[in-house]
N, C-alpha and C. Protein backbone atom coordinates (compact mmCIF):
# COMPACT_ATOMS: atom_id res chain seq x y z
N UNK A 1 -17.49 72.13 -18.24
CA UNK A 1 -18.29 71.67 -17.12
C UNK A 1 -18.54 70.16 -17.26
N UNK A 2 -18.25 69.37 -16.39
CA UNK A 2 -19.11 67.86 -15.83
C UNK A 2 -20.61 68.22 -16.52
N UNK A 3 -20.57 66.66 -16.62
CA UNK A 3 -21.81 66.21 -16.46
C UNK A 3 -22.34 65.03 -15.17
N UNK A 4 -23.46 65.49 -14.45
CA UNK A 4 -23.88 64.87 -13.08
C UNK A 4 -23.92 63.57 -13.66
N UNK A 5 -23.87 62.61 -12.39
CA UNK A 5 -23.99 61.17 -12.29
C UNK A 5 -25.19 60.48 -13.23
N UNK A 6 -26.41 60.99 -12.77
CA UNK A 6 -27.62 60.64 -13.20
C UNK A 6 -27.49 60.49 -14.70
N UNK A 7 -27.75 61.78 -15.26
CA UNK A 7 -27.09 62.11 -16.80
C UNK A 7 -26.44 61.17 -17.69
N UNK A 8 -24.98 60.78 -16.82
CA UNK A 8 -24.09 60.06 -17.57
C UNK A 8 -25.31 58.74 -17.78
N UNK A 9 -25.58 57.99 -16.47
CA UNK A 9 -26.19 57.29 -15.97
C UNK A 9 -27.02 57.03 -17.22
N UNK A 10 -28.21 58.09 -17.38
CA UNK A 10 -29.34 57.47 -18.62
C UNK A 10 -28.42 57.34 -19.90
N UNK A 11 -28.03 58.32 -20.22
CA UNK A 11 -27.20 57.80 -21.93
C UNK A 11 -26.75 56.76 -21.65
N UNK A 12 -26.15 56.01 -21.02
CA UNK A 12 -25.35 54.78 -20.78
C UNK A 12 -26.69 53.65 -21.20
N UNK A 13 -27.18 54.16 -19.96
CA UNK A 13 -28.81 53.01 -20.04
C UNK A 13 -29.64 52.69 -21.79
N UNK A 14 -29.68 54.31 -22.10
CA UNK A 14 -30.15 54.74 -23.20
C UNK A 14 -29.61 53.77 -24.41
N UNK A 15 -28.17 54.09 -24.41
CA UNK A 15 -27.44 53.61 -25.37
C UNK A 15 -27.76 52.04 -25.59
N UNK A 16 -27.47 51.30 -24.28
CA UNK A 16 -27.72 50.15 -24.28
C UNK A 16 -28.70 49.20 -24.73
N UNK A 17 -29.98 50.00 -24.11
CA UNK A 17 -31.43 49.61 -24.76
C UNK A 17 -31.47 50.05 -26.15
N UNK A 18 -30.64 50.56 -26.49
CA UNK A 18 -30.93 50.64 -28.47
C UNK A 18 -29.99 50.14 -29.11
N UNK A 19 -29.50 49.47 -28.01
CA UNK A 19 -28.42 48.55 -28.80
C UNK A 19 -29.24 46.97 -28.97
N UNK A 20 -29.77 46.77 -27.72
CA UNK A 20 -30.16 45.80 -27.52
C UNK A 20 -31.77 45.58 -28.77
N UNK A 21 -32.30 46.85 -29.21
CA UNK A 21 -33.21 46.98 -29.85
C UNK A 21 -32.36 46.79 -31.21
N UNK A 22 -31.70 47.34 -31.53
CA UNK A 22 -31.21 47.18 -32.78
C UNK A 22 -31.10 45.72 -33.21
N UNK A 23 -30.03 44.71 -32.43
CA UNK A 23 -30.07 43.65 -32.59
C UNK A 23 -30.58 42.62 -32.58
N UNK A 24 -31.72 42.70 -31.58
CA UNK A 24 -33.09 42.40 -32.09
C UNK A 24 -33.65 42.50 -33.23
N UNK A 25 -34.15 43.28 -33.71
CA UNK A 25 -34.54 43.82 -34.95
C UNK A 25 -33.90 43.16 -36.04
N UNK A 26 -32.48 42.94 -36.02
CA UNK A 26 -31.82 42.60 -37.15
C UNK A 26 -32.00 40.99 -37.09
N UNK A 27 -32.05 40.59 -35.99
CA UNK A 27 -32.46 39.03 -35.51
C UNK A 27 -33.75 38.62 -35.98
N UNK A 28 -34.62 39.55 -35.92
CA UNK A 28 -36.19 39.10 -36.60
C UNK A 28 -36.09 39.49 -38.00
N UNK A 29 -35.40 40.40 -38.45
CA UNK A 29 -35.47 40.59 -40.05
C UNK A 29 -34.77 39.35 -40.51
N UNK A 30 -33.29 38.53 -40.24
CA UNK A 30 -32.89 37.70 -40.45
C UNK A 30 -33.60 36.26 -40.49
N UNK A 31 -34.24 36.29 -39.40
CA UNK A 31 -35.70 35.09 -39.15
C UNK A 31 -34.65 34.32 -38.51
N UNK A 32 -33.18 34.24 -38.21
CA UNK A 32 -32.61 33.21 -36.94
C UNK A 32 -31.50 33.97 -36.78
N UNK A 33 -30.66 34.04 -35.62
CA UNK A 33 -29.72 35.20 -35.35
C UNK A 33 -28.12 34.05 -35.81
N UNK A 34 -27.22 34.38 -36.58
CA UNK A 34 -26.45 33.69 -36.77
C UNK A 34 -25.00 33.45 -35.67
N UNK A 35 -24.55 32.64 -35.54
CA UNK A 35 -23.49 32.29 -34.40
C UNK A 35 -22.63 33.65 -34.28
N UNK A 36 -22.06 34.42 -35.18
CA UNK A 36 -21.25 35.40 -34.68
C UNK A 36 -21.96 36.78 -34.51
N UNK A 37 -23.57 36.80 -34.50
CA UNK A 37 -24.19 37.98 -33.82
C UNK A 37 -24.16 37.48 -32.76
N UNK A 38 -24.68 36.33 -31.99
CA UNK A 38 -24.81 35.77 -30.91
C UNK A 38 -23.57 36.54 -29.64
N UNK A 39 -22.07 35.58 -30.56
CA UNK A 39 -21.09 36.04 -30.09
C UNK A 39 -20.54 37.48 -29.31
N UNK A 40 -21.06 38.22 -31.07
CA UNK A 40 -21.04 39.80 -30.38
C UNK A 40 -21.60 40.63 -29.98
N UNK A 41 -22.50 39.99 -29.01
CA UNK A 41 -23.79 40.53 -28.32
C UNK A 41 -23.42 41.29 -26.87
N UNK A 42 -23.37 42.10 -26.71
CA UNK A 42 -23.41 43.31 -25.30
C UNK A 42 -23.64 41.87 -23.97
N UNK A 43 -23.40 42.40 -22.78
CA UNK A 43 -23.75 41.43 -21.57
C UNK A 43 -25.00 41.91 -21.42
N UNK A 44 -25.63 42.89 -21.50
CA UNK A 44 -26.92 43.17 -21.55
C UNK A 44 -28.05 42.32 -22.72
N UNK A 45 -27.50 41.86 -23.46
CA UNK A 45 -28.38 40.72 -24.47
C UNK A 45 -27.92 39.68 -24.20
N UNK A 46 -29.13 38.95 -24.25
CA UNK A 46 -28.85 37.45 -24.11
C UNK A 46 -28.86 37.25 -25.35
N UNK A 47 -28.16 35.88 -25.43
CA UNK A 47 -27.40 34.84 -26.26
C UNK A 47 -28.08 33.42 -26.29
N UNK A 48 -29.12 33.81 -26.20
CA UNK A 48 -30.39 32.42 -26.31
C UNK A 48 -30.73 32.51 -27.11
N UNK A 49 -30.78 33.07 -27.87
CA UNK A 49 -31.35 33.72 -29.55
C UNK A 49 -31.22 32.79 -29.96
N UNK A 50 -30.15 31.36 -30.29
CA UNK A 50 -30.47 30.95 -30.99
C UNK A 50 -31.22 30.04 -31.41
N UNK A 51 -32.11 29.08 -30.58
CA UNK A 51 -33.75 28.76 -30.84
C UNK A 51 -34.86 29.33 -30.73
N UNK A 52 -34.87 30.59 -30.60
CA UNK A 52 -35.82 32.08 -30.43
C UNK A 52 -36.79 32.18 -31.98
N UNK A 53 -37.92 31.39 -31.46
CA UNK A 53 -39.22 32.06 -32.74
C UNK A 53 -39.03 33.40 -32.74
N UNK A 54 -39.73 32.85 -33.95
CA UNK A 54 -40.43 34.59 -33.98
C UNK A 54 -41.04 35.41 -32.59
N UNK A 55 -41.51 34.63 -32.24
CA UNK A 55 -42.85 35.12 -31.28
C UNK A 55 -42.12 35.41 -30.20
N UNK A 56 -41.22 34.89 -29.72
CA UNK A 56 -39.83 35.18 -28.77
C UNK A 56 -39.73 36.31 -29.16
N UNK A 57 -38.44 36.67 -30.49
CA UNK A 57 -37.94 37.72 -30.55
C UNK A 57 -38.57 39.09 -30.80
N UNK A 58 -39.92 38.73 -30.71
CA UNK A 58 -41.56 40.09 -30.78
C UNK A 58 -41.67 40.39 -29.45
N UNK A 59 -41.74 39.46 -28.87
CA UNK A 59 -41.69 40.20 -26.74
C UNK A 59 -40.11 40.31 -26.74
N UNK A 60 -39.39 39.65 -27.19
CA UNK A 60 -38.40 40.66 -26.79
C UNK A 60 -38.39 42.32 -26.91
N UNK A 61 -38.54 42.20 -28.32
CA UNK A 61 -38.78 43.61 -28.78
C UNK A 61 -39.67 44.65 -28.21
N UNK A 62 -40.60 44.21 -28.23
CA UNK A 62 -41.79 44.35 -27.06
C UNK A 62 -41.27 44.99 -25.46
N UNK A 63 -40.45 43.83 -25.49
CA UNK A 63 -40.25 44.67 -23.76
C UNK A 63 -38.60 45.34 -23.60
N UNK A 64 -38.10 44.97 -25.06
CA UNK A 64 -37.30 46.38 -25.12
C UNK A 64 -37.45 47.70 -25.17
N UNK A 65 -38.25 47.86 -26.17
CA UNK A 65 -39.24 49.37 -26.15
C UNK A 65 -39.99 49.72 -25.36
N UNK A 66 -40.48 48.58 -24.44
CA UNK A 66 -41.00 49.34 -23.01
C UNK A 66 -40.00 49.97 -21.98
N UNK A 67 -38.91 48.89 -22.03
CA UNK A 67 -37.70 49.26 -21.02
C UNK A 67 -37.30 50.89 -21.27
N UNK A 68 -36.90 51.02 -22.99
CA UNK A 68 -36.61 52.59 -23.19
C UNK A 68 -37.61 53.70 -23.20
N UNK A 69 -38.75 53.20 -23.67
CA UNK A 69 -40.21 54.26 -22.44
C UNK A 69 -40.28 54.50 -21.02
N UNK A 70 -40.21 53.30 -20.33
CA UNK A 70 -40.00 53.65 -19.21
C UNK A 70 -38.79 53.94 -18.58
N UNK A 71 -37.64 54.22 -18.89
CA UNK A 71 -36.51 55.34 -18.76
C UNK A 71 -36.69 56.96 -19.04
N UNK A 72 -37.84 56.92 -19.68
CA UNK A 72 -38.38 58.06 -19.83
C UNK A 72 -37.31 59.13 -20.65
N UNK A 73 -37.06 60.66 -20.25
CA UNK A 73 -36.67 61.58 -20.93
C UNK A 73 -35.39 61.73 -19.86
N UNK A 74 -34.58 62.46 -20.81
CA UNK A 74 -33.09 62.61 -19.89
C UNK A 74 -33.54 63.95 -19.03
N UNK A 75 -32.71 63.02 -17.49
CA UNK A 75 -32.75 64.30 -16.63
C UNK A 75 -32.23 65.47 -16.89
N UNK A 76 -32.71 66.62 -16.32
CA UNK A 76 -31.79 68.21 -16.38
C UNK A 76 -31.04 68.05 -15.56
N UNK A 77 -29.81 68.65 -16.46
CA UNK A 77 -28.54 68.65 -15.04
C UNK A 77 -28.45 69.61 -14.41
N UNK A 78 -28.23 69.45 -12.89
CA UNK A 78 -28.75 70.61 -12.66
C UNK A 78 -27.23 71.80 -12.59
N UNK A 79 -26.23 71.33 -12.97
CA UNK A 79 -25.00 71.85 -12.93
C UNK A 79 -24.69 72.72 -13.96
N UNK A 80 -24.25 74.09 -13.79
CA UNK A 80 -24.12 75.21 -14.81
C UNK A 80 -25.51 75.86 -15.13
């Protein structure tokens, strides 16, 4: 059986925002994001990181983890 549009839709979203969290994360543990994370950053992350305080990359984080709260829980499909 398929899986509906929606469905695919959030894992995609899902995936993304914990991608984008991850590398974050590794950007503030590092304390400056180095030229070839920059590089291999998703189109969904920006690539400004690299004069990004601390205090930057904390609202980032910040409103990454809001973004994947407010995506909330995966829809039921309603197929099968």
């Amino acid at each position: 059986m398929g899986v509906e549009r929606s469905v695919t839709r959030w894992y995609i979203q899902r995936q993304l925002l914990e991608y984008e969290l991850a590398h974050l994360e590794a950007q503030l543990e590092q304390g400056r994001p180095r030229s070839e994370d920059v590089m291999a950053a998703p189109q969904g992350v920006t690539a400004e990181g690299d004069n990004s305080s601390p205090e930057e990359l904390l609202q980032k984080v910040a409103m990454a983890r809001e973004k994947l709260k407010v995506l909330g829980h995966c829809p039921k499909p309603k197929m099968g």
